[in-house]
C-alpha atoms as a PDB file:
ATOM      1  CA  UNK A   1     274.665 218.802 170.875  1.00  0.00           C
ATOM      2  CA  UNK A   2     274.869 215.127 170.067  1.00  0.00           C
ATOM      3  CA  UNK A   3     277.963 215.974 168.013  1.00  0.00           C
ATOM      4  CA  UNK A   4     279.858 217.481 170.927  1.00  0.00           C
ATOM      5  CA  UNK A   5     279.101 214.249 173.269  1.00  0.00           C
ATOM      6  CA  UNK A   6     280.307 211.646 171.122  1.00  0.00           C
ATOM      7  CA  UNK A   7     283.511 214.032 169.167  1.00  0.00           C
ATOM      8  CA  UNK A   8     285.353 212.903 172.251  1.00  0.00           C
ATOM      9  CA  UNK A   9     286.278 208.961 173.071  1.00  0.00           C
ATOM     10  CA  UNK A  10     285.744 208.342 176.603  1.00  0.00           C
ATOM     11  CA  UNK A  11     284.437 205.518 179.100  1.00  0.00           C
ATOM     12  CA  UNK A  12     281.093 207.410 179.440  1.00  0.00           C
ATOM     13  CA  UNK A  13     280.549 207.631 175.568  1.00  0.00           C
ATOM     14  CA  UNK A  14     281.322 204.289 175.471  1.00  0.00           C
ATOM     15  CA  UNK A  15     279.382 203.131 178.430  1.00  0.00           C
ATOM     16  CA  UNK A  16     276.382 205.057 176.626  1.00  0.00           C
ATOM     17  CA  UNK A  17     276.623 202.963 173.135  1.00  0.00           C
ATOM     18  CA  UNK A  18     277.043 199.875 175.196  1.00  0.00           C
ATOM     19  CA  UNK A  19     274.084 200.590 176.763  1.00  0.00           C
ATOM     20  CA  UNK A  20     271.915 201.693 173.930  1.00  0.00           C
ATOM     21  CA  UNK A  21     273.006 198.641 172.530  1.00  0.00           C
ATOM     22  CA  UNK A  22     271.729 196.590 175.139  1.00  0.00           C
ATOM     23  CA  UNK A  23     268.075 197.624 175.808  1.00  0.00           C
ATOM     24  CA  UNK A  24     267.540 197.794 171.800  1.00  0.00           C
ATOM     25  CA  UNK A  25     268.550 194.167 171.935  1.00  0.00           C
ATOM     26  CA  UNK A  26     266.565 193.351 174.620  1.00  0.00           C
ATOM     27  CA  UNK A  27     263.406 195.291 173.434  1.00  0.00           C
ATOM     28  CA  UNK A  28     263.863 192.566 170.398  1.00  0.00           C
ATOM     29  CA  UNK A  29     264.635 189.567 172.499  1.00  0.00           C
ATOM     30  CA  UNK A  30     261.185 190.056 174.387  1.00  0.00           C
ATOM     31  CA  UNK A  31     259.281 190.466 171.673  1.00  0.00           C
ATOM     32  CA  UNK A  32     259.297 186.456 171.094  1.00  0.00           C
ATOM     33  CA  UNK A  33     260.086 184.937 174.641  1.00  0.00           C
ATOM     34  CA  UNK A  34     260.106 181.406 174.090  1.00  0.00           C
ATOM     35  CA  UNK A  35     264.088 181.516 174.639  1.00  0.00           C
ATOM     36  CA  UNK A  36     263.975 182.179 178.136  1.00  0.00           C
ATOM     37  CA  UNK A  37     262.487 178.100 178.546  1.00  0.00           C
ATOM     38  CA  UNK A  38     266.290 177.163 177.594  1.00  0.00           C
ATOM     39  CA  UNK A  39     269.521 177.292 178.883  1.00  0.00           C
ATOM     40  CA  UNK A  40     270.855 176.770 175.783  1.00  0.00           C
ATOM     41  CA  UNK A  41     268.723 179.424 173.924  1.00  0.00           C
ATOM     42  CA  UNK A  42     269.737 182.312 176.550  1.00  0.00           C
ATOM     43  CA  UNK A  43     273.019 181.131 176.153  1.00  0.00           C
ATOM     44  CA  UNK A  44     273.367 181.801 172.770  1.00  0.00           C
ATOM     45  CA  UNK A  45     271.492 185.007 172.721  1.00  0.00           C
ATOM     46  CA  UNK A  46     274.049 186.361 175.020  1.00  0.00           C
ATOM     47  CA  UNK A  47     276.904 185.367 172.819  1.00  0.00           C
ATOM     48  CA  UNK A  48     274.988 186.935 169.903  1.00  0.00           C
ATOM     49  CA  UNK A  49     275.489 190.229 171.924  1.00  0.00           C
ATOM     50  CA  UNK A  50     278.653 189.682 173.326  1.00  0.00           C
ATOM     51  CA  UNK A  51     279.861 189.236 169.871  1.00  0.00           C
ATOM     52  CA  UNK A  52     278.023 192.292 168.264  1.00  0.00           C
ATOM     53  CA  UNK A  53     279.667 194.396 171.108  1.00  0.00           C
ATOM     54  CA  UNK A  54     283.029 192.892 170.364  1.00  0.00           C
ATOM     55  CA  UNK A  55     282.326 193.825 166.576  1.00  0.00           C
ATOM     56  CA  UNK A  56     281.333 197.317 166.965  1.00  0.00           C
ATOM     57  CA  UNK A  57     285.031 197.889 169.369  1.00  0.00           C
ATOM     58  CA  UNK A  58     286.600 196.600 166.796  1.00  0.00           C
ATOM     59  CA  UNK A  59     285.236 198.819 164.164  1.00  0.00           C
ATOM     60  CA  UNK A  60     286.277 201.695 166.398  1.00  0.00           C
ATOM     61  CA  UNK A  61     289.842 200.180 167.209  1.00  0.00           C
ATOM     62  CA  UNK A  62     290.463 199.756 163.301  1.00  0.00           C
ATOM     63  CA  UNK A  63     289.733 203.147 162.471  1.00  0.00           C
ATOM     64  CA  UNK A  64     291.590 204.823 165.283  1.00  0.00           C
ATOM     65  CA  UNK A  65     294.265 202.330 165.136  1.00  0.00           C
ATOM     66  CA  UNK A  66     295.166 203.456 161.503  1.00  0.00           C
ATOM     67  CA  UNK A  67     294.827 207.101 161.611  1.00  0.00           C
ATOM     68  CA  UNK A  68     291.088 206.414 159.694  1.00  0.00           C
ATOM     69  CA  UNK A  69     289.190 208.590 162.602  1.00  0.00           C
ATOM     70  CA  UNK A  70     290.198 211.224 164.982  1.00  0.00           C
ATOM     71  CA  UNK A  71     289.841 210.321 169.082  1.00  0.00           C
ATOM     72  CA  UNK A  72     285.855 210.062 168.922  1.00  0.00           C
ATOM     73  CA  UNK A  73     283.333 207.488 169.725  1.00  0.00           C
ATOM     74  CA  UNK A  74     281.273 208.673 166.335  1.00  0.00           C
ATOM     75  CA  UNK A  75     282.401 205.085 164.908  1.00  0.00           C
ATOM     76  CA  UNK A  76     280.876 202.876 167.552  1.00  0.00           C
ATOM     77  CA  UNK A  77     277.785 205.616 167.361  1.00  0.00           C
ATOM     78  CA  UNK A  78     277.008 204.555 163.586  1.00  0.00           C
ATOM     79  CA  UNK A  79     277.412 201.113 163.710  1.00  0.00           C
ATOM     80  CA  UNK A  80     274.631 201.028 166.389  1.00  0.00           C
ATOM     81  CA  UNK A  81     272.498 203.623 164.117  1.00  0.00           C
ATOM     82  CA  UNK A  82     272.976 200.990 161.535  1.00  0.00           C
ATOM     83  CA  UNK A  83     271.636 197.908 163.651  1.00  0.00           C
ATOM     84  CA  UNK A  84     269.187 199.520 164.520  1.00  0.00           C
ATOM     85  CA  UNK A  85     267.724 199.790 160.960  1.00  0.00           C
ATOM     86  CA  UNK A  86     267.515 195.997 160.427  1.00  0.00           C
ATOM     87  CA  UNK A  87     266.232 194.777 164.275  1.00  0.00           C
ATOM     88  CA  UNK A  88     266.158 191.202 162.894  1.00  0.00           C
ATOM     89  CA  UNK A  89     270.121 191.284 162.437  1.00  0.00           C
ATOM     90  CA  UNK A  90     270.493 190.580 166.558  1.00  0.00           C
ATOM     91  CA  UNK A  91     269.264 186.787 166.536  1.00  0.00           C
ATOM     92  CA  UNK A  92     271.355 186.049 163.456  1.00  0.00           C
ATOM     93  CA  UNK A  93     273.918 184.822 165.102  1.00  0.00           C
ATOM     94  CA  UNK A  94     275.676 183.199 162.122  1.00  0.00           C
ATOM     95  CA  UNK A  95     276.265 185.995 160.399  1.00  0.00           C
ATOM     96  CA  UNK A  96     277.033 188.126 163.689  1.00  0.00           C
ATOM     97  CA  UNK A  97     280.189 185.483 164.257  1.00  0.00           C
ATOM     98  CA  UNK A  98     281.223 185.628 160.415  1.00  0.00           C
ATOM     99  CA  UNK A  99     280.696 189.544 160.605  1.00  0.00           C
ATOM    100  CA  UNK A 100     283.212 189.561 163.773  1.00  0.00           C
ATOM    101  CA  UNK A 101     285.933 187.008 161.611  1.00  0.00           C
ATOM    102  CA  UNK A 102     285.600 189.463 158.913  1.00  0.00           C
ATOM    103  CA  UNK A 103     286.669 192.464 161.326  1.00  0.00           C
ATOM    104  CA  UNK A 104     289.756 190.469 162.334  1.00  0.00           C
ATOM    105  CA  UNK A 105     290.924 189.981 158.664  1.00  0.00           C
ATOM    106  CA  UNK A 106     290.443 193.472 157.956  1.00  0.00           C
ATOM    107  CA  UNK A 107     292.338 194.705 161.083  1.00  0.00           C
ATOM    108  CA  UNK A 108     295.381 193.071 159.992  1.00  0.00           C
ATOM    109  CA  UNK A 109     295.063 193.844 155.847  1.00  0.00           C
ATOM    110  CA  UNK A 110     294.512 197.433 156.665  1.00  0.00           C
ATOM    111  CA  UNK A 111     297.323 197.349 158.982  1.00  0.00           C
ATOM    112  CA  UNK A 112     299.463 195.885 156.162  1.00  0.00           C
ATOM    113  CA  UNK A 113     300.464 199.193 155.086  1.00  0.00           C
ATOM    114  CA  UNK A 114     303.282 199.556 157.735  1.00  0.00           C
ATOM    115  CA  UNK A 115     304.442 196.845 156.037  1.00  0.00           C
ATOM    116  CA  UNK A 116     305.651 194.807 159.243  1.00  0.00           C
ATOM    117  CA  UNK A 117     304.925 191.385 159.584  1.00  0.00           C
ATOM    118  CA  UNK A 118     303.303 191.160 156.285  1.00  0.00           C
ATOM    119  CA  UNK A 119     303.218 187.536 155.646  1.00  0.00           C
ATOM    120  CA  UNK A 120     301.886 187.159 158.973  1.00  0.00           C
ATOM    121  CA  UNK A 121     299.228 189.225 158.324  1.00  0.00           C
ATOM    122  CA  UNK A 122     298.091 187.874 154.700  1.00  0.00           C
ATOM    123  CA  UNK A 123     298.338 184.231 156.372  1.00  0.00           C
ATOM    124  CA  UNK A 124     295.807 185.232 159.480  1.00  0.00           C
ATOM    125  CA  UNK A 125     293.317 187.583 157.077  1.00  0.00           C
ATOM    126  CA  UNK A 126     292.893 184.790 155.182  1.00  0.00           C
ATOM    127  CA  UNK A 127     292.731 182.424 157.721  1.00  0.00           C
ATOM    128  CA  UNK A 128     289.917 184.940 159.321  1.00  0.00           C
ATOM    129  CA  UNK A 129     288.151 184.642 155.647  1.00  0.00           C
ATOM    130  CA  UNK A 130     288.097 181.107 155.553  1.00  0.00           C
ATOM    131  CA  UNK A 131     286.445 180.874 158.403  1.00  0.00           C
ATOM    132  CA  UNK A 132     283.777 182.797 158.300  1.00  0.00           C
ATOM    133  CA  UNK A 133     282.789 181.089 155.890  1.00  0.00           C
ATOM    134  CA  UNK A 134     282.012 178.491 157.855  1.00  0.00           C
ATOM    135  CA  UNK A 135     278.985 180.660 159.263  1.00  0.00           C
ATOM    136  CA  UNK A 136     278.206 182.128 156.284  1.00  0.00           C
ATOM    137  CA  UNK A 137     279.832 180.513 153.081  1.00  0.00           C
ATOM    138  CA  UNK A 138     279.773 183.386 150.937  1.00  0.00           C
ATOM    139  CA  UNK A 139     281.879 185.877 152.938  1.00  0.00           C
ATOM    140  CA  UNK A 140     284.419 184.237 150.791  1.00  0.00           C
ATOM    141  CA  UNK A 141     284.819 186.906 148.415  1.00  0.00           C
ATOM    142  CA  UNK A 142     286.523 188.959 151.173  1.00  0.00           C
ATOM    143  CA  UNK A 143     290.039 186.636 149.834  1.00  0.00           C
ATOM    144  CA  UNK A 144     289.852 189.407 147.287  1.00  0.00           C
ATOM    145  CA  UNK A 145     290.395 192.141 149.388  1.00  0.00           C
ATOM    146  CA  UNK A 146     293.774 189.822 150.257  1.00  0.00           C
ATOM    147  CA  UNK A 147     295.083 189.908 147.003  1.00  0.00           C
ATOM    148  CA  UNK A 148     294.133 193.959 146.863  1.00  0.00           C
ATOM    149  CA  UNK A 149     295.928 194.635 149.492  1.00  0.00           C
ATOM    150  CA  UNK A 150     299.366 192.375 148.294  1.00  0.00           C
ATOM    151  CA  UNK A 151     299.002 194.293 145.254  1.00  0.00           C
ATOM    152  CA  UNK A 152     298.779 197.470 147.243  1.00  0.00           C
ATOM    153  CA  UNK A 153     301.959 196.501 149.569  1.00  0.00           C
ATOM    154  CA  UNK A 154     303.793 193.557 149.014  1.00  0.00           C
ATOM    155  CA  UNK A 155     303.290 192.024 145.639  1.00  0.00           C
ATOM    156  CA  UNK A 156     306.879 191.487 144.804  1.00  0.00           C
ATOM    157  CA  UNK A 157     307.538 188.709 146.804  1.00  0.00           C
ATOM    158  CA  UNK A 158     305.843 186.260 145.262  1.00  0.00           C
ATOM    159  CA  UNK A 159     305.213 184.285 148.968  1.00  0.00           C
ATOM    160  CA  UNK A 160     302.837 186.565 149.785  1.00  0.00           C
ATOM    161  CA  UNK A 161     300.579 184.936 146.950  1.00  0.00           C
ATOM    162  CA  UNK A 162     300.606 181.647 148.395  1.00  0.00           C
ATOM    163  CA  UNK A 163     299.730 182.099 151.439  1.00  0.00           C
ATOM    164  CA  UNK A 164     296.184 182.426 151.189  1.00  0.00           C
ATOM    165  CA  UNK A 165     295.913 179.012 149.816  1.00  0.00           C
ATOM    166  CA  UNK A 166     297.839 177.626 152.593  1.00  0.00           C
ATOM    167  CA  UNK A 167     295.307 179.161 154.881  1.00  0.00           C
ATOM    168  CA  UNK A 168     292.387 177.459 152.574  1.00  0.00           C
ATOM    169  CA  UNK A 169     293.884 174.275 153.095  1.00  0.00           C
ATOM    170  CA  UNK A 170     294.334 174.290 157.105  1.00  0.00           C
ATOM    171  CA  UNK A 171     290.406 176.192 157.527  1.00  0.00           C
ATOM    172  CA  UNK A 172     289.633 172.783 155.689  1.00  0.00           C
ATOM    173  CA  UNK A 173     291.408 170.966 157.341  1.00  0.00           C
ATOM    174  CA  UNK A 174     289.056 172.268 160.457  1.00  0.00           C
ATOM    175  CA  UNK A 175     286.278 171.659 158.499  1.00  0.00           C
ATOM    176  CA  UNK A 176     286.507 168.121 157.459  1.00  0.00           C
ATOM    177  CA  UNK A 177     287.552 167.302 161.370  1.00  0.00           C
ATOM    178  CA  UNK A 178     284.270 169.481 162.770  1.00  0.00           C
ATOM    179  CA  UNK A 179     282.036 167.823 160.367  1.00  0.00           C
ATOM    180  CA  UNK A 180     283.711 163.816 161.205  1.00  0.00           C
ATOM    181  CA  UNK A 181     283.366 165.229 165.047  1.00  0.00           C
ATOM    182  CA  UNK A 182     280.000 165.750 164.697  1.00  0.00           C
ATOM    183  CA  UNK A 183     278.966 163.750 161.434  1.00  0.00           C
ATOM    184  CA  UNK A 184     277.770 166.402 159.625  1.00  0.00           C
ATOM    185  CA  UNK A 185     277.896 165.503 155.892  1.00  0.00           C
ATOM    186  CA  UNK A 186     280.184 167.797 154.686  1.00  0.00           C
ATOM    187  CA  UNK A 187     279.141 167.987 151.053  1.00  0.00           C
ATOM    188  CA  UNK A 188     275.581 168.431 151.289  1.00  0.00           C
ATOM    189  CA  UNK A 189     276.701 171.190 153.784  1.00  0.00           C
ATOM    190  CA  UNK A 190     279.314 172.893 150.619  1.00  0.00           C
ATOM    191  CA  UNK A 191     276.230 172.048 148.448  1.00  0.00           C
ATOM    192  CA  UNK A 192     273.633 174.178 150.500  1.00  0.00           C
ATOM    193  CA  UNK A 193     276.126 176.802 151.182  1.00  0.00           C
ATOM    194  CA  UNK A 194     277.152 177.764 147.369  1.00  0.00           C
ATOM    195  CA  UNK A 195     273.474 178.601 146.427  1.00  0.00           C
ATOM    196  CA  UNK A 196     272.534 181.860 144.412  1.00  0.00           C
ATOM    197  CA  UNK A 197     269.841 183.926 144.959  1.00  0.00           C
ATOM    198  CA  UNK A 198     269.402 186.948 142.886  1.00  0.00           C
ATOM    199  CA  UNK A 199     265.815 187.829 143.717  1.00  0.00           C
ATOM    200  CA  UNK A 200     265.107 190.824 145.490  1.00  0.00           C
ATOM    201  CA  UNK A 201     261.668 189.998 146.602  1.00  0.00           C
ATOM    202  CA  UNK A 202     261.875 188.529 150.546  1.00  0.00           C
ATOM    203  CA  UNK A 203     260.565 191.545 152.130  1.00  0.00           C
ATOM    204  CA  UNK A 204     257.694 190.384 154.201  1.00  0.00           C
ATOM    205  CA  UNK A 205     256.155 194.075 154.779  1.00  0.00           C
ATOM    206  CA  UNK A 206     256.662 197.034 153.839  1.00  0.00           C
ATOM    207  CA  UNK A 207     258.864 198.288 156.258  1.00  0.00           C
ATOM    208  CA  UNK A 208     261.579 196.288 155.485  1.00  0.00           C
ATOM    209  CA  UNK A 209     261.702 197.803 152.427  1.00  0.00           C
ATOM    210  CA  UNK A 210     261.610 201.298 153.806  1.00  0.00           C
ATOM    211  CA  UNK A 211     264.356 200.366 156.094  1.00  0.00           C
ATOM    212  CA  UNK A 212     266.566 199.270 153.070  1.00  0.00           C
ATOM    213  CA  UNK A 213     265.887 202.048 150.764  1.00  0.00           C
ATOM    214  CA  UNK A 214     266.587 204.603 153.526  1.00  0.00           C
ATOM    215  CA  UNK A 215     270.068 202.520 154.224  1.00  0.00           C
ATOM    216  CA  UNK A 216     270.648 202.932 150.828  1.00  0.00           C
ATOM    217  CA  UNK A 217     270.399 206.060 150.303  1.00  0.00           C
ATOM    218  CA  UNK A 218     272.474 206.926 153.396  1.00  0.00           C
ATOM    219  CA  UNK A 219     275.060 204.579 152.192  1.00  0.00           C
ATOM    220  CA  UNK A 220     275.164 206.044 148.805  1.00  0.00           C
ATOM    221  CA  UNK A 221     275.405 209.859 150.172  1.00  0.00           C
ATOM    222  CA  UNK A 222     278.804 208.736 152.397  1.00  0.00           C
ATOM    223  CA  UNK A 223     280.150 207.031 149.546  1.00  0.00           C
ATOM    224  CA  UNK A 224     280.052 210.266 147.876  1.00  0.00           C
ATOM    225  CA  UNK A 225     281.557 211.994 150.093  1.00  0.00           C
ATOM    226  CA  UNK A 226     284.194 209.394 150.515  1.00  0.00           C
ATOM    227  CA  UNK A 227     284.724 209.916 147.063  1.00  0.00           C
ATOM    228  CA  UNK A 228     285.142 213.620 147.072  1.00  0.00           C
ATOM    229  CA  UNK A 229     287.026 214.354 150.042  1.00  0.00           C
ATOM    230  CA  UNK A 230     289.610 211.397 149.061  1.00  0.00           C
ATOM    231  CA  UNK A 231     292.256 213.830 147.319  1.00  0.00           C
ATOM    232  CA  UNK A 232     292.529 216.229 150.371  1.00  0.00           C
ATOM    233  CA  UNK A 233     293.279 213.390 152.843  1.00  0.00           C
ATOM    234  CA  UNK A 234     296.471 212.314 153.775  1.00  0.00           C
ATOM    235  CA  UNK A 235     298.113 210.315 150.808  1.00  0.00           C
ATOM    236  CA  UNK A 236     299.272 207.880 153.220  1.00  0.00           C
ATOM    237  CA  UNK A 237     296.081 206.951 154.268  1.00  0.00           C
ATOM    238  CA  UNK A 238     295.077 206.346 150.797  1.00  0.00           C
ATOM    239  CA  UNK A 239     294.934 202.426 150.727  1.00  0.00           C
ATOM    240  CA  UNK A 240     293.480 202.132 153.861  1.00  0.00           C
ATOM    241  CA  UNK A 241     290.538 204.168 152.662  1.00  0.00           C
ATOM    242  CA  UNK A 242     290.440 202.289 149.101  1.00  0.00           C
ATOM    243  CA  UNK A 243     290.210 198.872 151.039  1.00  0.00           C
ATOM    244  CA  UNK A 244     287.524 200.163 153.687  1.00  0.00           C
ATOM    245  CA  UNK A 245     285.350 201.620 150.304  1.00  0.00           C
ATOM    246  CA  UNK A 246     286.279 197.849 148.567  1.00  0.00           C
ATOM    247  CA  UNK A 247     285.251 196.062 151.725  1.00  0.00           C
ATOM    248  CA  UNK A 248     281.748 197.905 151.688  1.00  0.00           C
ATOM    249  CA  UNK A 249     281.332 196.867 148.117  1.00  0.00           C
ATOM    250  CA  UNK A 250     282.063 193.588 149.032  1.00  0.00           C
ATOM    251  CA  UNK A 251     279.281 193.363 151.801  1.00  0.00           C
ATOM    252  CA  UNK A 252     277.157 194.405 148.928  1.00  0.00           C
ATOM    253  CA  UNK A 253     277.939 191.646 146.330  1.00  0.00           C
ATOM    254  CA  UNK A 254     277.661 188.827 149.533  1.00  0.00           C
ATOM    255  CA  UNK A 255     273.748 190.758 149.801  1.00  0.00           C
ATOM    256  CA  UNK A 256     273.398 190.539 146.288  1.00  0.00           C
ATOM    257  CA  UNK A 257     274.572 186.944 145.656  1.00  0.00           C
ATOM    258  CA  UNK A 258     273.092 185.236 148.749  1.00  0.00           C
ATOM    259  CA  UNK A 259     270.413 182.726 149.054  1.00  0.00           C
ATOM    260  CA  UNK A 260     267.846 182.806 151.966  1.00  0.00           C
ATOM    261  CA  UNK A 261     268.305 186.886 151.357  1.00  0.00           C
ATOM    262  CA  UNK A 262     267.391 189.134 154.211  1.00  0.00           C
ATOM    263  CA  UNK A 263     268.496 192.926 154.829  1.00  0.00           C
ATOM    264  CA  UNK A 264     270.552 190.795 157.772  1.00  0.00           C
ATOM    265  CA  UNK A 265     273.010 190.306 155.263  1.00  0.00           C
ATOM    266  CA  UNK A 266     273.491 194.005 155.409  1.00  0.00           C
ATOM    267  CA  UNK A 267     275.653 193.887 158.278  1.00  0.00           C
ATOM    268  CA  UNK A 268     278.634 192.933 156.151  1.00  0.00           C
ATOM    269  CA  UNK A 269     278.537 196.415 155.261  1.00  0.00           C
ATOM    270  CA  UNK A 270     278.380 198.165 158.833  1.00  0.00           C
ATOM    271  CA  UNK A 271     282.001 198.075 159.609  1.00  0.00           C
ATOM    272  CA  UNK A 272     283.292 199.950 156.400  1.00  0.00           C
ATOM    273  CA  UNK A 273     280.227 202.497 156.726  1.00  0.00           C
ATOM    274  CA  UNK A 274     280.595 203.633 159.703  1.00  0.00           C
ATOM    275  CA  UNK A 275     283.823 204.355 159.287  1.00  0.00           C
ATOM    276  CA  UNK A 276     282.880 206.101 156.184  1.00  0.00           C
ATOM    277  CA  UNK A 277     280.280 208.186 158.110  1.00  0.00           C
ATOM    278  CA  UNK A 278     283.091 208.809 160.869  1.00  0.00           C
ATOM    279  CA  UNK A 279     285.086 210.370 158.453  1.00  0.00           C
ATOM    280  CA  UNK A 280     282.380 212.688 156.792  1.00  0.00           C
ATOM    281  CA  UNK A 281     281.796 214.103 160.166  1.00  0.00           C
ATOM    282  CA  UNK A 282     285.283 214.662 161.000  1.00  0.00           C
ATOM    283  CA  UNK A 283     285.972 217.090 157.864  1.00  0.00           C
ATOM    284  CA  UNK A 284     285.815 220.434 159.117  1.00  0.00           C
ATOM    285  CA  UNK A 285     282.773 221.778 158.088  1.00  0.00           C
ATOM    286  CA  UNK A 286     279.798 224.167 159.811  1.00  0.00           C
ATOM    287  CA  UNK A 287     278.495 222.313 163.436  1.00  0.00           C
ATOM    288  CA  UNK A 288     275.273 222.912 161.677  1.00  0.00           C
ATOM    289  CA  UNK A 289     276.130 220.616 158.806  1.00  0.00           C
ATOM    290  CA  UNK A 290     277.471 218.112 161.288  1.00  0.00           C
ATOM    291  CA  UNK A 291     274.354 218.385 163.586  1.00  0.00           C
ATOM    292  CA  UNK A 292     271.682 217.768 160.410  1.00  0.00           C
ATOM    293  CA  UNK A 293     273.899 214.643 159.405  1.00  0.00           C
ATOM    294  CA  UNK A 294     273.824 212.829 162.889  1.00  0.00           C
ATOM    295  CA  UNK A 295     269.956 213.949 163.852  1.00  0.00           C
ATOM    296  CA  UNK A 296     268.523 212.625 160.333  1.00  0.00           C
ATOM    297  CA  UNK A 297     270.492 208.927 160.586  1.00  0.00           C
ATOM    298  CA  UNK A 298     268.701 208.640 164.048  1.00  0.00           C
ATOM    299  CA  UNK A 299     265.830 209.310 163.025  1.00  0.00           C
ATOM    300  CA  UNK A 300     265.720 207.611 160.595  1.00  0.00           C
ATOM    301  CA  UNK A 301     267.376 204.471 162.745  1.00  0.00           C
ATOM    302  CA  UNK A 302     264.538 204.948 164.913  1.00  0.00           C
ATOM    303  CA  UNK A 303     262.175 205.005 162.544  1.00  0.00           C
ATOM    304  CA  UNK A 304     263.371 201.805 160.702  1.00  0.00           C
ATOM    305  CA  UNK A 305     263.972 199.931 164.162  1.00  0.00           C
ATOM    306  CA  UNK A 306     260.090 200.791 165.736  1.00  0.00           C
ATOM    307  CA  UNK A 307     258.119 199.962 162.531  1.00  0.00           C
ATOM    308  CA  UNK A 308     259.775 196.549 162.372  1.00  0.00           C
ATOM    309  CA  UNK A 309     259.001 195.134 165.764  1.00  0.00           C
END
């Protein structure tokens, strides 16, 4: 059923997510409708979905782009299954933008593995890193998943270690010129950026916490199964599935860390999960198996999306 529409990647199927995705954004927008008094304010909430759009064809260009998922639109289908689960994440538009920069850098690291181009690549991951940081300062520790994937591919040369830093120094080079631009003091910006939050105790109902704990749990099962099905994949495809698992645990210490928490900061995670959950589906395995996978995580999305409103 659902399985059999979206195993194929076609304009329709992607039409359909596109779609989806737009009347679950607007059934949040109009919940609160004091935007629609402001140019400005409608402006930016289109942008918001222009770049969540952009995010989720990314996803789905990264994994088919690398050999990570087969010719399916099951990618694009779980990243909207996991907006859906945190409604709140659509007029965060800060971390939507440093979400999207993310993507970018981890296009090019996992496409280090043909090993052409490589410095260029390291140089604009990084430079990708840096600035999403910008939007959301902690989305920093990505740099690591740089210097995993020079050790993976190219960590002879020792060139390839630099460049990172030279990136650091030209994002703040941006940075000191944005903030003189629009005299923004730049050091009680760093200052209100670094904070650490460990607490765990934002939810404002209980929903919230029902939506994480079922995200969690969903998480944890494809992680599994990441886990056990590694050895029968490909052994080229190796790294690229180690730095799409490293990337997810990376979302989760930016969640962990973060101050002004929310599950928002969740969506760090999307990219590398649905992925995951593409490739679970993909093994061959009974339709049946397949079927009980895909009905459950929209349930469940629905469920989570509804009793948040």
């Amino acid at each position: 059923m659902i399985t059999s529409v979206f195993r194929k990647s076609t304009p329709l199927n992607f039409s359909l997510v596109v779609i989806f995705m737009l009347v679950f954004f607007l059934v949040v927008q109009f919940q609160e409708t004091s935007w629609m008094t402001s140019y400005f304010l409608m402006f930016k909430k289109g942008v918001s979905f222009c770049f969540i759009v952009a995010s989720v064809f990314l996803t789905d260009f990264i994994a088919k782009r690398n050999g990570l998922s087969k010719d399916s639109t099951f990618t694009t289908f779980f990243f909207l299954l996991f907006l859906l689960f945190f409604p709140s994440i659509f007029d965060n538009i800060n971390l939507i933008i440093a979400n999207f920069f993310l993507l970018l850098a981890l296009r090019r690291l996992i496409s280090l593995h043909s090993l052409k181009a490589s410095k260029e690549k390291i140089f604009d991951a990084s430079l990708w890193i840096f600035l999403a940081t910008l939007f959301h300062f902690w989305s920093i520790l990505f740099i690591v998943l740089v210097f995993i994937s020079i050790i993976f591919h190219v960590a002879r040369d020792y060139r390839n270690w630099i460049l990172p830093f030279i990136a650091f120094f030209v994002t703040g080079i941006i940075f000191l010129l944005f903030t003189t631009v629009f005299q923004i003091d730049s050091l009680a910006y760093i200052k209100n950026s670094i904070s650490v939050n460990f607490a765990l105790d934002y939810f404002t109902n209980n929903y919230q916490n029902g939506a994480m704990s079922i995200y969690a749990t969903i998480a944890l099962f494809f992680i599994i199964s990441m886990f056990a099905s590694l050895s029968s994949r490909p052994q080229i495809l190796h790294t690229s599935y180690k730095k799409v698992v490293a990337s997810f645990f990376l979302g989760v210490v930016i969640y962990v860390i973060s101050d002004h928490k929310s599950n928002d900061l969740l969506l760090f995670t999307f990219a590398p999960l649905a992925i995951m959950a593409t490739s679970h589906i993909e093994i061959p395995q009974e339709k049946l198996k397949q079927e009980i996978v895909v009905y459950v995580m929209i349930a469940c999305s629905m469920f989570a999306f509804f009793t948040q409103l």
